[in-house]
Protein backbone atom coordinates (compact mmCIF):
# COMPACT_ATOMS: atom_id res chain seq x y z
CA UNK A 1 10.07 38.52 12.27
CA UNK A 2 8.86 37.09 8.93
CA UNK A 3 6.22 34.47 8.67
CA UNK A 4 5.39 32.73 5.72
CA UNK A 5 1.57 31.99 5.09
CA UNK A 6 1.90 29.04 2.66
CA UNK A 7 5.11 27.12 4.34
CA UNK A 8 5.46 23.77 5.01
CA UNK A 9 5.91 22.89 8.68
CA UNK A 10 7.46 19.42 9.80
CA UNK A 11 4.61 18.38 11.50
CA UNK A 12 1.97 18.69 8.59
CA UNK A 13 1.78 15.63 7.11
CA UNK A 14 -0.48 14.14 4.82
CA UNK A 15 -2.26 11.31 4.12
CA UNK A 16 -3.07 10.07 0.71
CA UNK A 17 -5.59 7.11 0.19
CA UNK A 18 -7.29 6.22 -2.53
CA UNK A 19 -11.15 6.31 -2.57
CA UNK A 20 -12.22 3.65 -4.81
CA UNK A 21 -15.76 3.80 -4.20
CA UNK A 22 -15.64 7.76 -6.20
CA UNK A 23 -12.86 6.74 -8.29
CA UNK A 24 -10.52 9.39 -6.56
CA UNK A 25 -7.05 9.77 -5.02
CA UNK A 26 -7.35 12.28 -1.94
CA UNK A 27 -5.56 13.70 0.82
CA UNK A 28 -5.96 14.77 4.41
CA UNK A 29 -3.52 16.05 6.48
CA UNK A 30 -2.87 14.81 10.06
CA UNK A 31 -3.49 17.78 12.09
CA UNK A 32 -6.55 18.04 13.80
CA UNK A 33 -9.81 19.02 12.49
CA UNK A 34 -7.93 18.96 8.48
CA UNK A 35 -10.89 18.21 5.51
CA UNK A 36 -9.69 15.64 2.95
CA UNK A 37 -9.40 17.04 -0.48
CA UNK A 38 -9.25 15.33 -4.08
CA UNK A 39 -5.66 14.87 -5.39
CA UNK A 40 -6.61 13.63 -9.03
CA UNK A 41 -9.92 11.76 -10.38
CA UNK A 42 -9.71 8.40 -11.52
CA UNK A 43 -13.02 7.87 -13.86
CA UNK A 44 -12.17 4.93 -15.90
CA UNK A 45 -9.40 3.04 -13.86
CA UNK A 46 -9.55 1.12 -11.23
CA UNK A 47 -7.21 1.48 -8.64
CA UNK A 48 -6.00 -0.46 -5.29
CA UNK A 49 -2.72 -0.26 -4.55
CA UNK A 50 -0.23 3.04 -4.32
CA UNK A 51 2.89 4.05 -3.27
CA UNK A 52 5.15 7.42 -2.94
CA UNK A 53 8.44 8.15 -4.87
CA UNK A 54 9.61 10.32 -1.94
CA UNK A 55 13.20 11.35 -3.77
CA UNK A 56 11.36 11.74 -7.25
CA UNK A 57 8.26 13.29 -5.45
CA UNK A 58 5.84 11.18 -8.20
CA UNK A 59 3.25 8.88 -7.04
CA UNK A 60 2.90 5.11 -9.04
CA UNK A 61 -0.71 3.20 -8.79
CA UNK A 62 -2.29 0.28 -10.49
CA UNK A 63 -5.37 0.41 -12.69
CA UNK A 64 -7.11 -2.99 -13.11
CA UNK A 65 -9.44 -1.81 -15.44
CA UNK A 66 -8.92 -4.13 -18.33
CA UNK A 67 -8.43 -7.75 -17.65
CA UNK A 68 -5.26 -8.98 -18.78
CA UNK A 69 -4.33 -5.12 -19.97
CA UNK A 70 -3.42 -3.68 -16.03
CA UNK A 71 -1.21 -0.89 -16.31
CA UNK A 72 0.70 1.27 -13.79
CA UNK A 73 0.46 5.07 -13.84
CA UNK A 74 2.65 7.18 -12.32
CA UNK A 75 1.80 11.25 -11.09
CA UNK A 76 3.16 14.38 -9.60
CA UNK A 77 2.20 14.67 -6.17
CA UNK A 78 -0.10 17.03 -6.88
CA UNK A 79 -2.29 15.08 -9.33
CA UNK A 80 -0.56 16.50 -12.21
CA UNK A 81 1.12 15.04 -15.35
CA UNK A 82 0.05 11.62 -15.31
CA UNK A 83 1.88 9.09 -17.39
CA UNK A 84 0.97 5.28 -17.86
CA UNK A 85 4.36 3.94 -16.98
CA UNK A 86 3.74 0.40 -17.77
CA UNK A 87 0.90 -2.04 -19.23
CA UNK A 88 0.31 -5.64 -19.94
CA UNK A 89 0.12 -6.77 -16.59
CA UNK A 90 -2.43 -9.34 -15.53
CA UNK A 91 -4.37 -7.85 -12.45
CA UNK A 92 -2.05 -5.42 -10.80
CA UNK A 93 -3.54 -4.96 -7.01
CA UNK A 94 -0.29 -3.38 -5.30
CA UNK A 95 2.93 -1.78 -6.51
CA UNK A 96 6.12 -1.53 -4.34
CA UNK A 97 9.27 0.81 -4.90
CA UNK A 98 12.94 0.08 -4.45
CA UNK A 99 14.82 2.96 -5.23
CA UNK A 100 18.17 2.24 -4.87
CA UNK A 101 17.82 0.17 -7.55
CA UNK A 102 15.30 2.04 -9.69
CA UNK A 103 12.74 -0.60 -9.91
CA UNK A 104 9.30 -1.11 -9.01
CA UNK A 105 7.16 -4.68 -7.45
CA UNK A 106 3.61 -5.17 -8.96
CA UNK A 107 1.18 -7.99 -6.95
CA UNK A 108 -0.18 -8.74 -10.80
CA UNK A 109 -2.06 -12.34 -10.89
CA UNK A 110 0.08 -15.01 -10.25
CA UNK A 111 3.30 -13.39 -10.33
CA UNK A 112 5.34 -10.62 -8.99
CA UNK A 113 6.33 -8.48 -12.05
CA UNK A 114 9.11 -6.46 -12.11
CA UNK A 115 10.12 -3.52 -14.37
CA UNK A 116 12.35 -0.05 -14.15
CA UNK A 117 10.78 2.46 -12.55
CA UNK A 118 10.26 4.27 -15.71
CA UNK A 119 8.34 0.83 -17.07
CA UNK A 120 11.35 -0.34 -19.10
CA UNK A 121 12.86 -3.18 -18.12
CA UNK A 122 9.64 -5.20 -17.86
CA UNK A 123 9.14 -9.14 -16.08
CA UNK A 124 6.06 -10.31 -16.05
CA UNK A 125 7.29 -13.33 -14.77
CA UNK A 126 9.93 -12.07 -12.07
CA UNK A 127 8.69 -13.94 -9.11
CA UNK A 128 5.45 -16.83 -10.18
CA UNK A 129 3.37 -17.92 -8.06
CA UNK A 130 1.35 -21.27 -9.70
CA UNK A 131 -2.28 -20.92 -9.22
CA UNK A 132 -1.62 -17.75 -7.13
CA UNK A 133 -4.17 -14.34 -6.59
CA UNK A 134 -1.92 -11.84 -5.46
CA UNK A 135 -3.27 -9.07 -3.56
CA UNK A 136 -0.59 -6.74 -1.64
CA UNK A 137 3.09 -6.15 -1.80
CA UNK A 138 5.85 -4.23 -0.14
CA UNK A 139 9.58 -3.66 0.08
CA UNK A 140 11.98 -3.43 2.67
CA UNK A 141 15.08 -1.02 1.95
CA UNK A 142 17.11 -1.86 4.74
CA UNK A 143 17.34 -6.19 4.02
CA UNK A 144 15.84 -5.74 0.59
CA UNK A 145 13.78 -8.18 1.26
CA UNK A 146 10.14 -8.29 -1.32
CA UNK A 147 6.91 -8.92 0.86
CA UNK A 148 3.71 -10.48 -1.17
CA UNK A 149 0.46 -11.91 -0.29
CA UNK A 150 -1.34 -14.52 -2.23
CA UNK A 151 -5.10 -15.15 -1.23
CA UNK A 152 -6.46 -18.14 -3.07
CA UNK A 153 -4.16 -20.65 -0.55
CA UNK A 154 -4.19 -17.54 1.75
CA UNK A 155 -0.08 -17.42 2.30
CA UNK A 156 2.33 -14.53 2.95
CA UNK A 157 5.05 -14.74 1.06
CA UNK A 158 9.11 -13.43 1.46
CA UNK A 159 11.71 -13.26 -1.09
CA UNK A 160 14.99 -11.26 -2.26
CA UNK A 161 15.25 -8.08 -3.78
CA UNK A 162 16.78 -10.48 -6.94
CA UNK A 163 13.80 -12.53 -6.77
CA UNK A 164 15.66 -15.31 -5.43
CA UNK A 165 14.70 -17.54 -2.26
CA UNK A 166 11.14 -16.78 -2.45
CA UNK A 167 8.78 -18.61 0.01
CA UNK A 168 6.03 -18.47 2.50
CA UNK A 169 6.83 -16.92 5.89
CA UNK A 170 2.92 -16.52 7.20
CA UNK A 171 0.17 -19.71 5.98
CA UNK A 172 -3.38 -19.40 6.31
CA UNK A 173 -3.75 -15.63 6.35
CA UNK A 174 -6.02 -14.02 3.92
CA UNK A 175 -5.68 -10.26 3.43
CA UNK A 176 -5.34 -7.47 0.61
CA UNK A 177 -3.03 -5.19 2.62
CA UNK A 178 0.38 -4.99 3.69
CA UNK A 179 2.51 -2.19 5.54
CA UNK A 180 6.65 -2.44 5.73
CA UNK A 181 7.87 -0.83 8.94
CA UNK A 182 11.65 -0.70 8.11
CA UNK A 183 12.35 1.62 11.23
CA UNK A 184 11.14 -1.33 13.35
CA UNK A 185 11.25 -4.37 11.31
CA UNK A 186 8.31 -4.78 11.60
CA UNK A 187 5.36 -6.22 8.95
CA UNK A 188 1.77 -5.17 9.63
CA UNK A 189 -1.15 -6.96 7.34
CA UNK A 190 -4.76 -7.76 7.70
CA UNK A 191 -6.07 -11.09 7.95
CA UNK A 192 -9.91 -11.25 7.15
CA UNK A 193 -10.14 -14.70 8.74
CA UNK A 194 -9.07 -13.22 12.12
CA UNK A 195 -11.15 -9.96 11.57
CA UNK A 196 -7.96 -7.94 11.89
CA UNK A 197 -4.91 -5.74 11.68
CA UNK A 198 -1.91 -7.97 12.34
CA UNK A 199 1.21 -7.35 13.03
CA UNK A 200 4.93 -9.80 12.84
CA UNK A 201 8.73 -9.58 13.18
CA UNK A 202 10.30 -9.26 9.96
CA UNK A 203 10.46 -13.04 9.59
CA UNK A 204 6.90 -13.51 9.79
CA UNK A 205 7.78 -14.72 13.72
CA UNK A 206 5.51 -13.00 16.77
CA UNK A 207 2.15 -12.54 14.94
CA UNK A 208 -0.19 -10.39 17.31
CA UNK A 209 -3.64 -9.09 16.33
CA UNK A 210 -3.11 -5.66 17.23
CA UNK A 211 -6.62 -3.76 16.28
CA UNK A 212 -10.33 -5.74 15.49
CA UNK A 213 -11.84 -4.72 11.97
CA UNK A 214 -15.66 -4.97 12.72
CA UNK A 215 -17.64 -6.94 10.05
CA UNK A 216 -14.18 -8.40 8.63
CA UNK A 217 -14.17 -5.36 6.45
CA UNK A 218 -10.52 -5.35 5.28
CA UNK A 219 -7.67 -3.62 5.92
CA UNK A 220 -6.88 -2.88 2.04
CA UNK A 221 -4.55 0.43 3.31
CA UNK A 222 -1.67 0.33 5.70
CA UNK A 223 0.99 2.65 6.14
CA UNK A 224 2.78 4.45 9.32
CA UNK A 225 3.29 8.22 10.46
CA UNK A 226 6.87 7.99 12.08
CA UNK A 227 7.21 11.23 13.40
CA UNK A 228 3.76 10.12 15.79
CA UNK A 229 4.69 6.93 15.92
CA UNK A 230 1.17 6.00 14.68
CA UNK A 231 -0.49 3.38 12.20
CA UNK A 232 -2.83 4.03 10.13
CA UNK A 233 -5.42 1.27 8.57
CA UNK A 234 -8.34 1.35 5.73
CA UNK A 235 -11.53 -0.76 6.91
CA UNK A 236 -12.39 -0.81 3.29
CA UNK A 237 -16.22 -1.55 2.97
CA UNK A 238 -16.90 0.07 6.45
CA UNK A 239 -16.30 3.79 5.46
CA UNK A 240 -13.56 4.31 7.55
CA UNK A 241 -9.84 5.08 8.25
CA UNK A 242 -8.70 4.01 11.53
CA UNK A 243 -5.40 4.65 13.23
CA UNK A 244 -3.59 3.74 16.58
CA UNK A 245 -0.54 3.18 18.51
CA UNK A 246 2.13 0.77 16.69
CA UNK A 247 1.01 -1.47 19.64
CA UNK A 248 -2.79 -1.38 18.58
CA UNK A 249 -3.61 0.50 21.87
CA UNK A 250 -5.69 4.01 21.28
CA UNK A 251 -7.33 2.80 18.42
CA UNK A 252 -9.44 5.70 17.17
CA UNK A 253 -11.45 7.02 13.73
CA UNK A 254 -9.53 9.15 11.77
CA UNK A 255 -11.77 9.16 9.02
CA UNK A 256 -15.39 8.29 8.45
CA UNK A 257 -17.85 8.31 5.64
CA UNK A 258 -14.90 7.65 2.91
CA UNK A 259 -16.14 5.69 -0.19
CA UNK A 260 -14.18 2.36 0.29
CA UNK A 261 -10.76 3.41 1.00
CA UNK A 262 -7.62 1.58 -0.27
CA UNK A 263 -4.34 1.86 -0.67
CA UNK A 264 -2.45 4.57 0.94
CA UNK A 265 0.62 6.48 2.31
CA UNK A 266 1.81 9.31 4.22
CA UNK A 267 4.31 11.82 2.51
């Protein structure tokens, strides 16, 4: 028999967040007792959202450094070889991947922009929202259906992979996160006016509040670990990651003492 030290077993995930509060992307995996370690450091952006190229292995996230001058960088897994992909966006808070069709989402201002995912191909434009603060976005492969959440009216919003037959599926809830369950169909979000993790059909039908955030302290990070069945939640200016059932039942600390965690996902 022939063991090998350094390989990868199924059940070793990882998480990746970002830690905003020391201007670092890290990682932890999800076995038991696992220390988080630093991925890259981020001095002089400022990110919020992220999201995983899982056939490309690269990792995209938005820097809102610069008003009017957000960009989108995109890394190895790893931390290495970071390129600035795209710039000239507005306020980019979340980026979202479809890749069967090679492009990428941004939540930048008022408007959904769109571009390649190599940053060609750029619409600033793609999907506007008048008067709009968008805050969170996310994709769904399986209807190709665009998720994004504006926050100064406080909707949710749906729309086509083309941009077409955008409107609001969820009113009144005001949030900065936003996790697409395509096994399930399933949207989870966080509403700060309920003080909450929520979770709706894919139609924005059958809201439950599924977990409490104490101190309506955000849920700025959402994501899912599939092989656990488990979701996974940032409570941004309380220090912590929190996960728990899909249902919301077991909710437990994953993670405590983290810098204001944001935007995250498990590879």
């Amino acid at each position: 028999m022939i063991i090998d030290p350094n390989a990868v077993i199924d059940t070793d995930k990882e998480l990746y967040f970002i830690e905003y509060g020391s201007k670092l992307v890290r990682k932890i995996s999800l076995i038991p007792g696992s220390a988080a370690e630093t991925v890259v450091n981020m001095t002089g952006k400022e990110a919020h959202g992220m999201a995983y190229d899982s056939v490309n292995k690269k990792i995209y996230y938005c820097d809102f450094q610069n008003a009017n001058a957000g960009k989108i960088w995109r890394m190895d897994a790893d931390g290495s070889n970071p390129v600035e992909v795209l710039s000239g966006l507005s306020a980019p808070y979340g980026v979202a991947l479809n890749l069967a069709e090679g492009k990428m989402y941004i939540a930048d201002g008022a408007n959904v922009s769109r571009a390649n995912l190599d940053g060609s191909g750029f619409e600033k434009s793609f999907i506007p929202v008048f008067g709009g603060a968008l805050r969170a976005i996310g994709f769904n492969s399986k209807t190709n259906i665009i998720y994004f959440y504006e926050v100064n009216n406080e909707d949710l919003y749906a729309a086509k992979s083309d941009g077409t037959g955008a409107g609001k599926i969820i009113e009144g809830a005001y949030g900065y996160g936003i996790f697409v369950d395509v096994v399930n169909q399933k949207i989870y979000y966080d509403d700060r006016r309920k003080t909450g993790i929520m979770q709706a059909n894919a139609d924005g039908s059958g809201i439950v509040k599924i977990a409490n955030v104490a101190g309506n302290r955000g849920g700025s990070g959402i994501t899912v670990d599939y092989k656990d069945n488990k979701l996974y939640w940032a409570e941004t200016n309380n220090g912590l990651i929190k996960r728990s059932n899909l249902d919301g039942t077991g909710a437990e600390t994953f993670l405590s003492g983290v810098n204001n965690p944001r935007g995250m996902f498990i590879k």
